[in-house]
N, C-alpha and C. Protein backbone atom coordinates (compact mmCIF):
# COMPACT_ATOMS: atom_id res chain seq x y z
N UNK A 1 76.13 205.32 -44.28
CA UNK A 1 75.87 206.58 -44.92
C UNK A 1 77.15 207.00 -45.65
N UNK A 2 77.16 207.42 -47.27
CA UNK A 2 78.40 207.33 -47.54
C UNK A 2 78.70 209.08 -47.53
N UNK A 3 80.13 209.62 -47.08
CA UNK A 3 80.51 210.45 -47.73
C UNK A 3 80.75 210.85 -45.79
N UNK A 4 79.95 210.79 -45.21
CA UNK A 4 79.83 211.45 -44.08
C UNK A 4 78.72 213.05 -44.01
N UNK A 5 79.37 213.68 -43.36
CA UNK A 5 78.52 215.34 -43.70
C UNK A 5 78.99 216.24 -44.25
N UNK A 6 80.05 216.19 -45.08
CA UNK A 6 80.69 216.81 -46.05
C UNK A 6 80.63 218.07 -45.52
N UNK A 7 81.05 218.79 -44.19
CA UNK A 7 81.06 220.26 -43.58
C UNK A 7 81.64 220.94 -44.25
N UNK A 8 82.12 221.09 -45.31
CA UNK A 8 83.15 221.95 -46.37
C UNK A 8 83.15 223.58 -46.29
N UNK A 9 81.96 224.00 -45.68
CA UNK A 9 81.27 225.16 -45.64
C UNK A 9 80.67 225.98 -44.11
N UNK A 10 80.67 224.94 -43.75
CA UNK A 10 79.73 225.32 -42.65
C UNK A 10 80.35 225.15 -41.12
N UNK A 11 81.46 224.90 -41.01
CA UNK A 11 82.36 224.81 -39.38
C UNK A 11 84.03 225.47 -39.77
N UNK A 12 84.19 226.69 -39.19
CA UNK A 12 85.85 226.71 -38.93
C UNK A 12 86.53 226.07 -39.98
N UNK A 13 85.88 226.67 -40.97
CA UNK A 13 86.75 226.01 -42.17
C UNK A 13 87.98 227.22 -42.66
N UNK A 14 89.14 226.60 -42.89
CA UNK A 14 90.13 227.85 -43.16
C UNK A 14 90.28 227.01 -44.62
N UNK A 15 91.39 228.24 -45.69
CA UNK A 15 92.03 227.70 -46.58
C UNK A 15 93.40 227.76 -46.80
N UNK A 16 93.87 227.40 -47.60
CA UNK A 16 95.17 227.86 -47.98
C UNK A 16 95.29 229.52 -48.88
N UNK A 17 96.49 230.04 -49.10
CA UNK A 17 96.45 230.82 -49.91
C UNK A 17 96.58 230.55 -51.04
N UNK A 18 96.68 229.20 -51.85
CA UNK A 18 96.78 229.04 -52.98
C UNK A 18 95.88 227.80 -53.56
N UNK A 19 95.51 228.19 -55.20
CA UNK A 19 94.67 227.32 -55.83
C UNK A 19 95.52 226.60 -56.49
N UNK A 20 95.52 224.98 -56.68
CA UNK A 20 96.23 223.95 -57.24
C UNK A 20 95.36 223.55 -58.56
N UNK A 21 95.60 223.52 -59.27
CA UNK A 21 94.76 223.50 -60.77
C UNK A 21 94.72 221.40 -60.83
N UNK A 22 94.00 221.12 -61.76
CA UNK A 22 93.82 219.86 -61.66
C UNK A 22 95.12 219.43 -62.58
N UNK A 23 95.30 220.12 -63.70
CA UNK A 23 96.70 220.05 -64.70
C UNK A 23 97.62 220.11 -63.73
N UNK A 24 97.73 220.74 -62.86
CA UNK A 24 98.81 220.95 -62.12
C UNK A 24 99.28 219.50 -61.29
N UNK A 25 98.14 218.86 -60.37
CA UNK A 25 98.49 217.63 -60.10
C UNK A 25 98.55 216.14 -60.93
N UNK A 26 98.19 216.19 -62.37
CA UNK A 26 97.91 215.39 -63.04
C UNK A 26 99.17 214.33 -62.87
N UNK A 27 100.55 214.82 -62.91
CA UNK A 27 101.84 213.99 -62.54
C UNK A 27 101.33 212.77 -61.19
N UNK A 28 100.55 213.34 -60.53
CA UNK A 28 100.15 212.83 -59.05
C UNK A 28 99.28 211.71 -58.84
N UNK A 29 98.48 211.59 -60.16
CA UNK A 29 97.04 210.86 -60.10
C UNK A 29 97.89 209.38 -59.70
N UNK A 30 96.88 209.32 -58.81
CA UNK A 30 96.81 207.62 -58.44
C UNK A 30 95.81 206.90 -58.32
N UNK A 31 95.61 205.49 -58.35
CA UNK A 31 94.49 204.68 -58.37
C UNK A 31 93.52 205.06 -57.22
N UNK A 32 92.46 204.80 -56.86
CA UNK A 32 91.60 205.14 -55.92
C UNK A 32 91.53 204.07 -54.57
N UNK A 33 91.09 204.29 -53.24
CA UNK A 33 91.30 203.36 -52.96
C UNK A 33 89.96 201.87 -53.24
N UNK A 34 90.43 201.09 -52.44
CA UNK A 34 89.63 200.02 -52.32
C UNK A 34 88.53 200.05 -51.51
N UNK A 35 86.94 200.10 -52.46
CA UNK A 35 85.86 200.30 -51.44
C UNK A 35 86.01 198.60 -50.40
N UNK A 36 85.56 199.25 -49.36
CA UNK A 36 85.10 198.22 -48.30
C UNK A 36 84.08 197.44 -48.25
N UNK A 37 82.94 198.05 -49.15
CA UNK A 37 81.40 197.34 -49.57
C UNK A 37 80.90 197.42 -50.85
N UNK A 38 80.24 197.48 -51.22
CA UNK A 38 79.74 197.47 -53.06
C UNK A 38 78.98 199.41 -52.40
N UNK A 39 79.50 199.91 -53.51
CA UNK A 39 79.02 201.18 -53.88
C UNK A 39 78.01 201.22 -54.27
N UNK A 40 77.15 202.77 -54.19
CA UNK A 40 75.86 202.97 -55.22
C UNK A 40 76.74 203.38 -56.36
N UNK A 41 75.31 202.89 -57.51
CA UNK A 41 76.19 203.19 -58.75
C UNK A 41 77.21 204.23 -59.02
N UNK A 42 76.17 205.58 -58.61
CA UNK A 42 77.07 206.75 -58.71
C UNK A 42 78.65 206.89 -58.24
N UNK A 43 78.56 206.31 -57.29
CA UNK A 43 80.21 206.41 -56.80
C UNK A 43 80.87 205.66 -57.01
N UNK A 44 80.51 204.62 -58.52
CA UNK A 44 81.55 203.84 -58.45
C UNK A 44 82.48 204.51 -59.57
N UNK A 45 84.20 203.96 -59.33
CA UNK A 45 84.79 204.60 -60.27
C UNK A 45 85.99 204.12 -60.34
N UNK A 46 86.27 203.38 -61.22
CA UNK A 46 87.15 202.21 -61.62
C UNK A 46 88.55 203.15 -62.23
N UNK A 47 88.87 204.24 -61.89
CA UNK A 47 90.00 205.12 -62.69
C UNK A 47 90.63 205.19 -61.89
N UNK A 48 91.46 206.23 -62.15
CA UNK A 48 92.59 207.10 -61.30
C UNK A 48 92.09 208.08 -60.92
N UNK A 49 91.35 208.25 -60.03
CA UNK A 49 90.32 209.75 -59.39
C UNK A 49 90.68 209.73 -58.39
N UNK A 50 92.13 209.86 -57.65
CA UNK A 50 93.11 210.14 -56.61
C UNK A 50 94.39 210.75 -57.06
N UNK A 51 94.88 211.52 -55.66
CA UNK A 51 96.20 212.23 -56.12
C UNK A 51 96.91 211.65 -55.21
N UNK A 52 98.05 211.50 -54.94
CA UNK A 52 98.89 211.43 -53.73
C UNK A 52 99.94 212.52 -53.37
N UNK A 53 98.88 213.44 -52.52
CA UNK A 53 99.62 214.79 -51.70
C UNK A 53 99.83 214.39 -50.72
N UNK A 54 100.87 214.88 -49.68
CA UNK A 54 101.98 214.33 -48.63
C UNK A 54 100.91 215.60 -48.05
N UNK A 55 100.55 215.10 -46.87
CA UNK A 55 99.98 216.62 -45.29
C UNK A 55 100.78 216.46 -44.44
N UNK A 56 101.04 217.26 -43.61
CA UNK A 56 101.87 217.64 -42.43
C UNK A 56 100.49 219.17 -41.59
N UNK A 57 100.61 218.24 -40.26
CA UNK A 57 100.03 219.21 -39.32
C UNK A 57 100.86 219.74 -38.27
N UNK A 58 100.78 220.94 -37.51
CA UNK A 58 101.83 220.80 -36.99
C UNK A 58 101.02 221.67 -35.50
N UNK A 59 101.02 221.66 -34.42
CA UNK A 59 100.84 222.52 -33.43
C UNK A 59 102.03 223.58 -32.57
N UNK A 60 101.53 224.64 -33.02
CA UNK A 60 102.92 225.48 -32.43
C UNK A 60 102.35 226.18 -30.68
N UNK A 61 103.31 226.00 -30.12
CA UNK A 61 102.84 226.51 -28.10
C UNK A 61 104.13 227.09 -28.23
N UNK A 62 103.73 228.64 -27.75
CA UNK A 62 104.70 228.88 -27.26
C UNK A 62 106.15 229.17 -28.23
N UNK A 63 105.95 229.33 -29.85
CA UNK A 63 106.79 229.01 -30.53
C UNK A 63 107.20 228.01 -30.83
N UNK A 64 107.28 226.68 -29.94
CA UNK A 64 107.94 225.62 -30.79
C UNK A 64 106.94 225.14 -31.39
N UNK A 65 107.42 224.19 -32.36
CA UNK A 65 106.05 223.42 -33.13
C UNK A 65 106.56 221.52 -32.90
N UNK A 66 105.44 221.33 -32.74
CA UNK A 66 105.40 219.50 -32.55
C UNK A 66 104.50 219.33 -34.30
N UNK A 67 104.73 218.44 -34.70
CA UNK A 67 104.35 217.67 -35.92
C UNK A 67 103.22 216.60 -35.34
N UNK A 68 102.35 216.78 -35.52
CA UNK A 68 100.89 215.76 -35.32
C UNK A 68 100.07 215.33 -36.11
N UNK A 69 100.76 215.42 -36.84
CA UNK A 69 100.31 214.68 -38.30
C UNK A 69 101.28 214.39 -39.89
N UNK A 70 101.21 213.23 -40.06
CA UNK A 70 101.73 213.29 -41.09
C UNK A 70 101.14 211.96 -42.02
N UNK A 71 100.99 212.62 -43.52
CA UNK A 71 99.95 211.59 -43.98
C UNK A 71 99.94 211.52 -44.97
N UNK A 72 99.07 211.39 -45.70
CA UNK A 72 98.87 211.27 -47.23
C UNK A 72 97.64 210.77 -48.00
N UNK A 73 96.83 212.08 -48.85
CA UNK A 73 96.02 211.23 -49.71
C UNK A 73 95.77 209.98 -50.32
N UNK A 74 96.81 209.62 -50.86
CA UNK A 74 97.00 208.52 -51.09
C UNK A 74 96.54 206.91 -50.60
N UNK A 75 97.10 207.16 -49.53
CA UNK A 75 97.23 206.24 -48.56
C UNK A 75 95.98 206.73 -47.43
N UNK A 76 95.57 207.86 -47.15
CA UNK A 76 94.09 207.99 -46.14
C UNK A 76 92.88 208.38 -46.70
N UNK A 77 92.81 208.54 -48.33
CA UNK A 77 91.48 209.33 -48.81
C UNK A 77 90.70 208.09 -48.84
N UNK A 78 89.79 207.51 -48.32
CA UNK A 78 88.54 206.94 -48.94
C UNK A 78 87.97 207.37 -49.90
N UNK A 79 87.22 208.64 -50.37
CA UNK A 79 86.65 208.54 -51.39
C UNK A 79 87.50 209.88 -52.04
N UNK A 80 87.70 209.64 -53.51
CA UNK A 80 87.83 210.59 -54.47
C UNK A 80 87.49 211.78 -55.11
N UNK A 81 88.01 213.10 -55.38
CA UNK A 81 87.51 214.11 -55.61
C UNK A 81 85.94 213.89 -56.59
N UNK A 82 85.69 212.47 -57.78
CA UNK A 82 85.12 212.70 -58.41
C UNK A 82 83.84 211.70 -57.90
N UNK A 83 84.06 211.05 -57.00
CA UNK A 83 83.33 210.30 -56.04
C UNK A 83 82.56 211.61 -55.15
N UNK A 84 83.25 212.83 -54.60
CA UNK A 84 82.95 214.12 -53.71
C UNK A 84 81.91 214.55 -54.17
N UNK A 85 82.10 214.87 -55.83
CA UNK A 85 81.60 215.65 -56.93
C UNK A 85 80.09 215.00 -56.75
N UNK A 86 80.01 213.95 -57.20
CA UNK A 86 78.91 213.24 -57.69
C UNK A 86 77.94 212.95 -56.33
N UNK A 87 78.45 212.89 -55.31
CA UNK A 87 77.83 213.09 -54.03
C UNK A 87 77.30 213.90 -53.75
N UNK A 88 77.60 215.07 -53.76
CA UNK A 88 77.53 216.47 -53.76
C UNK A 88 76.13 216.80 -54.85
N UNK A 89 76.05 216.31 -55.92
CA UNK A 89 75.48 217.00 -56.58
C UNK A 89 74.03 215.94 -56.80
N UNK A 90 74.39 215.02 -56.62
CA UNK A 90 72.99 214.03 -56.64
C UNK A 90 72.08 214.24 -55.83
N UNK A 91 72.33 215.14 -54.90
CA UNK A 91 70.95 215.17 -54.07
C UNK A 91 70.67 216.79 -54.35
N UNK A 92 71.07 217.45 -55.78
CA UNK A 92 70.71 218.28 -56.23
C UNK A 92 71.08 219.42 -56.18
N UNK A 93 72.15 219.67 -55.13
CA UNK A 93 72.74 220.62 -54.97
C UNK A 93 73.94 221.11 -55.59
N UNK A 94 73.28 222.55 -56.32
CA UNK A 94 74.70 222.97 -57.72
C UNK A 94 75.84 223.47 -56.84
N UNK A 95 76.83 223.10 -57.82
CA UNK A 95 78.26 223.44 -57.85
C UNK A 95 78.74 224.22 -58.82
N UNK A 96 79.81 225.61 -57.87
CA UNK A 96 80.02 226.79 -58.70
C UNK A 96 81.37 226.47 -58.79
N UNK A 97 82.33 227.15 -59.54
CA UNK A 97 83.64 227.83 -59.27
C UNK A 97 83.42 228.47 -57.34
N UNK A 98 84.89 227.79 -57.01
CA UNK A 98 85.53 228.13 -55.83
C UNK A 98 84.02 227.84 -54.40
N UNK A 99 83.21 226.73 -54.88
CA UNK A 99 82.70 226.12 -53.65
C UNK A 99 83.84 225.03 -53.09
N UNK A 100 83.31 224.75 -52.12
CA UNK A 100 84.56 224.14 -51.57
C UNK A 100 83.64 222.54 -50.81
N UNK A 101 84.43 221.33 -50.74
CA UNK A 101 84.01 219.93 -50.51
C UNK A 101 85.15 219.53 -49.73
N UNK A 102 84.18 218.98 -48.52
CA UNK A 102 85.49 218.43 -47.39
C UNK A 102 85.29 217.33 -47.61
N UNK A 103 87.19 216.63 -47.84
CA UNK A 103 87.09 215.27 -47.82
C UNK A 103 86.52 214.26 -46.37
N UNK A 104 87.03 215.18 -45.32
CA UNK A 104 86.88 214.58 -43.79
C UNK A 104 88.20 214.29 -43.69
N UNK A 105 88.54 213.99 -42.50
CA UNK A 105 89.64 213.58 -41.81
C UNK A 105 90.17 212.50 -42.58
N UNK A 106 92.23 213.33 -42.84
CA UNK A 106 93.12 212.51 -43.52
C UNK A 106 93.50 211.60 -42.62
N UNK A 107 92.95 210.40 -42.10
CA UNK A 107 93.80 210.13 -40.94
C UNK A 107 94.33 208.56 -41.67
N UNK A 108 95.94 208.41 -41.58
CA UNK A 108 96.55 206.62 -41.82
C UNK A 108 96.37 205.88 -40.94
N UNK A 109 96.77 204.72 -41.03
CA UNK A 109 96.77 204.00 -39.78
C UNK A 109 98.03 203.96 -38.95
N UNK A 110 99.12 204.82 -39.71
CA UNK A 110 100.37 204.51 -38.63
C UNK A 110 99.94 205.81 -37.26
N UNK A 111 100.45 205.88 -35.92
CA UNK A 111 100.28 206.35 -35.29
C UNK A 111 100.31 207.81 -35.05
N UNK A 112 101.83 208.26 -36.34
CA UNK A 112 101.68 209.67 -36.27
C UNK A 112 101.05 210.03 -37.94
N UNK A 113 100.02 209.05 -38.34
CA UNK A 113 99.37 209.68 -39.62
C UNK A 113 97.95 210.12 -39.17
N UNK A 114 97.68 210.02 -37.58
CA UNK A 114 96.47 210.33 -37.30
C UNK A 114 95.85 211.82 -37.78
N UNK A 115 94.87 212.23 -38.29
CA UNK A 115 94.59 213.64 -39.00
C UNK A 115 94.36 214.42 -37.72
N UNK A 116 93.62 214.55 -36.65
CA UNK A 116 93.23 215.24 -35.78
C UNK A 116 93.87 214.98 -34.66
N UNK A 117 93.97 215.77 -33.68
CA UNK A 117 94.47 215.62 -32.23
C UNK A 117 93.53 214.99 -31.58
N UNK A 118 92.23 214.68 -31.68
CA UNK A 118 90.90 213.82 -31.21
C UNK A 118 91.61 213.00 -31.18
N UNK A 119 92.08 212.39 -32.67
CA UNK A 119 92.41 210.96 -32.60
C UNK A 119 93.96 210.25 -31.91
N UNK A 120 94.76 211.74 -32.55
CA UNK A 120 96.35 211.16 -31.75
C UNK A 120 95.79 211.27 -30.25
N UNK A 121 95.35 211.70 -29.49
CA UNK A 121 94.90 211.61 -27.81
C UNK A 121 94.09 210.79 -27.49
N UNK A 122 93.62 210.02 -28.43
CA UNK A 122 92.34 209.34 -28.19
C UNK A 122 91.39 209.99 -27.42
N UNK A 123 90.49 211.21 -27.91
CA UNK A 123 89.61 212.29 -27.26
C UNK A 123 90.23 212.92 -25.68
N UNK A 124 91.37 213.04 -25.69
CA UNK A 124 92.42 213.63 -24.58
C UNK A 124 92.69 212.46 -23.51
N UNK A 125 92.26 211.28 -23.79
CA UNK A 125 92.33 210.40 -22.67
C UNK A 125 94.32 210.16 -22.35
N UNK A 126 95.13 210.39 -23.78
CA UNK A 126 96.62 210.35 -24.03
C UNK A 126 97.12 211.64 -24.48
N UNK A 127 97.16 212.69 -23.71
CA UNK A 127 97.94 213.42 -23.84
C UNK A 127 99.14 213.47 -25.11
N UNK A 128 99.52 214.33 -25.72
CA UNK A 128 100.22 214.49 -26.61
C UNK A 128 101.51 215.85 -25.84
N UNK A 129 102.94 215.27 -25.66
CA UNK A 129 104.14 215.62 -25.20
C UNK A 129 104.23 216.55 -26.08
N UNK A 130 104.25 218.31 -25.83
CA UNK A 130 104.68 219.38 -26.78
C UNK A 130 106.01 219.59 -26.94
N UNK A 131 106.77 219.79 -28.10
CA UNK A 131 107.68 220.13 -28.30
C UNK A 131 108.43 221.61 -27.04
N UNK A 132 108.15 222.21 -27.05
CA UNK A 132 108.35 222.89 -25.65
C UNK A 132 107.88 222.21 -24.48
N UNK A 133 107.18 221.71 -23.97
CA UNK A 133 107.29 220.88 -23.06
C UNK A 133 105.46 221.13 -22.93
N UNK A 134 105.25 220.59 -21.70
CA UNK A 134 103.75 220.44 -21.59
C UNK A 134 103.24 219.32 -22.63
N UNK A 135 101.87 218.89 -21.91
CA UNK A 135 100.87 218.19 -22.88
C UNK A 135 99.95 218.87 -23.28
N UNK A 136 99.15 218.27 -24.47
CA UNK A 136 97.85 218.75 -25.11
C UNK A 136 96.84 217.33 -25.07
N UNK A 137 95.83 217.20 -24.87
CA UNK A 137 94.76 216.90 -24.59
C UNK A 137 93.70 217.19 -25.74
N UNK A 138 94.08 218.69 -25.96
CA UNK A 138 92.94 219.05 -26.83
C UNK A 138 93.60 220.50 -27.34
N UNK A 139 93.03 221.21 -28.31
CA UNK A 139 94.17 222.55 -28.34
C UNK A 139 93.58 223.91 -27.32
N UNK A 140 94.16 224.61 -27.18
CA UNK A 140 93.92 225.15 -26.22
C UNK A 140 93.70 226.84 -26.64
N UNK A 141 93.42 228.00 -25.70
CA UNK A 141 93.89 229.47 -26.53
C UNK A 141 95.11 229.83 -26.58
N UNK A 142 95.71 230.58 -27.38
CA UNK A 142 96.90 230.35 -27.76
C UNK A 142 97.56 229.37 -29.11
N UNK A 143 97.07 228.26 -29.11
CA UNK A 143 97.67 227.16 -30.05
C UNK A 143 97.27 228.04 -31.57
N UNK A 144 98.69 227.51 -31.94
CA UNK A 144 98.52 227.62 -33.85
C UNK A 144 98.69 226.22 -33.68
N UNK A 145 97.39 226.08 -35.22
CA UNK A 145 97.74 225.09 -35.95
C UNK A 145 98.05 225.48 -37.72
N UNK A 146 99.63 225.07 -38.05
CA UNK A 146 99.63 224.98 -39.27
C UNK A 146 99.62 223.56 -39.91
N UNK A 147 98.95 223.49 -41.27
CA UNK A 147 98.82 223.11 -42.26
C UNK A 147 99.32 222.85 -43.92
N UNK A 148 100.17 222.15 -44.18
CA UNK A 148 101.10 222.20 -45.18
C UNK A 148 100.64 220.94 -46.24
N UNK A 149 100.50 220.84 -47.11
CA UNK A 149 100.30 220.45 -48.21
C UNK A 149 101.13 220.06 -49.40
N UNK A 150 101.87 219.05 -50.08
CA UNK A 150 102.73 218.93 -51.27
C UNK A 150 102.32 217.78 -52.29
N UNK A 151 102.23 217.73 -53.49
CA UNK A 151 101.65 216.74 -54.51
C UNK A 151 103.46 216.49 -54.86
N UNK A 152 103.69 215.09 -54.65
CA UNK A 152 105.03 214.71 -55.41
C UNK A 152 105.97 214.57 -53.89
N UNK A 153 107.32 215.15 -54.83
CA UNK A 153 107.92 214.75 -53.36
C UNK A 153 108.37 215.42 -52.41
N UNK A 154 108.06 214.93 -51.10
CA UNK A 154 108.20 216.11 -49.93
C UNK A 154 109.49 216.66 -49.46
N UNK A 155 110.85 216.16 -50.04
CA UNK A 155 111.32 216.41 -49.95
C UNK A 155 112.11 217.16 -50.65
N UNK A 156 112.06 217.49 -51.96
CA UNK A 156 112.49 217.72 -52.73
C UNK A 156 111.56 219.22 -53.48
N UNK A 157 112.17 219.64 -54.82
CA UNK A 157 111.47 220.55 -55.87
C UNK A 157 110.68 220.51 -56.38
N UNK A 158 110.31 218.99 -57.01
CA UNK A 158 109.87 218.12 -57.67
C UNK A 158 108.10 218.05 -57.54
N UNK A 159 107.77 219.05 -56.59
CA UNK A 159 106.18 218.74 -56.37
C UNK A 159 105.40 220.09 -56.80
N UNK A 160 104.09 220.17 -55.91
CA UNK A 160 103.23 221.33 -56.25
C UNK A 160 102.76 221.42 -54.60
N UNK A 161 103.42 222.63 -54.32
CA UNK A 161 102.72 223.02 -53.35
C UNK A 161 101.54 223.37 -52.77
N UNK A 162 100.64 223.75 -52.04
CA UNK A 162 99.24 224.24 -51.34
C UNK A 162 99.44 225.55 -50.84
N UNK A 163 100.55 225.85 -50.57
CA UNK A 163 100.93 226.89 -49.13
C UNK A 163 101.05 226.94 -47.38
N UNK A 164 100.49 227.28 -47.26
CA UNK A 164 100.48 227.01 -45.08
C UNK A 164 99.01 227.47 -45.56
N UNK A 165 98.39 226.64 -44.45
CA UNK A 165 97.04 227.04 -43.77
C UNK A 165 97.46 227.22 -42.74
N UNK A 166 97.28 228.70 -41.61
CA UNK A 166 98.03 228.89 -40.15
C UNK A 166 96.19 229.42 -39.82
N UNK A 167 96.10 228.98 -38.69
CA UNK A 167 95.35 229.72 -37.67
C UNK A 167 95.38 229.19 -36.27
N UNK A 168 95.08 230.65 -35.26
CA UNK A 168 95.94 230.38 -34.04
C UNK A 168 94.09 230.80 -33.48
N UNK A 169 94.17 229.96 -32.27
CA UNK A 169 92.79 229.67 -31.46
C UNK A 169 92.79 230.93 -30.67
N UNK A 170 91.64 231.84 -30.77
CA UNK A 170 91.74 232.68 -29.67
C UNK A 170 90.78 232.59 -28.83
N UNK A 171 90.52 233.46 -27.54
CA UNK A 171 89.61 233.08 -26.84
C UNK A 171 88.25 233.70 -27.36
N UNK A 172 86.94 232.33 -26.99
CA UNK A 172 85.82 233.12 -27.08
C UNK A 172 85.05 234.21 -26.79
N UNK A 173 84.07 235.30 -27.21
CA UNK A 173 83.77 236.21 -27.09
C UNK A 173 82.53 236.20 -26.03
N UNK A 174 82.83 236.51 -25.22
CA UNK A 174 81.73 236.41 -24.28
C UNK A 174 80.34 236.36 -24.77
N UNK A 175 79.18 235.69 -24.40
CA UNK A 175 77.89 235.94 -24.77
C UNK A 175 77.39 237.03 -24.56
């Protein structure tokens, strides 16, 4: 099934505070990756319909923050914004200004490019060592997770930022 369930809308979705224009990353475009099987027509796309933005996740307990992710479009997007597009809309469903399309989980294959804490714990079976001390398993009430974003280079001036995506887990509301 290609694309996955594209939840973009519909689960605990947060954003950033800022919109990145497509001019804006154009410096960024990179080749797409390499499908794994022959595509339907629609998604095939022999261009540069990739960016390479640097992610950083980070879990804060307690004030300190541990880094649990670190990654990159580039190197973890399977399919392409214009691959998203055309998915999205072939089974008929219009697209406005400021709808929003989840790629799914940025996750690399090196160990700390995993996108989710599911995956760095392997579903909590490996604990993850917090920077203040304690493990995580899974996030807990209390936990922030921020979200950071850069097109170009992460270390430097030289890029286009996203902003922080921050949200901190609180407890559920009783039934």
């Amino acid at each position: 099934m290609p694309l996955g369930p594209m939840n973009g809308k519909n689960f605990a979705t947060s954003m950033s505070p800022w919109v990145v224009t497509l001019d804006a990353l154009e410096p960024f475009r990179v080749s797409n990756s390499i499908p794994q099987k022959p595509l339907a027509s629609y998604l095939e796309d022999d261009g540069k319909g990739s960016y390479d933005i640097s992610l950083q996740v980070e879990v804060i307990v307690g004030g300190a923050s541990t880094v649990t992710c670190r990654s990159t479009t580039k190197d973890s997007l399977y399919w392409n914004p214009r691959q998203l597009l055309a998915h999205q809309a072939i089974g008929g469903c219009g697209l406005a200004s400021g709808d929003l399309l989840a790629t799914g989980t940025v996750s690399g294959m090196a160990e700390d490019a995993r996108g989710c804490l599911l995956e760095t714990t392997w579903a909590g079976k490996k604990p993850m060592t917090m920077a203040g001390g304690g493990q995580r398993g899974y996030l807990e009430d209390g936990d922030v997770v921020r979200f950071t974003a850069l097109a170009g280079k992460i270390d430097g001036d030289d890029g286009v930022g996203f902003g922080e995506c921050v949200g901190e887990l609180t407890t559920a509301d009783p039934l």
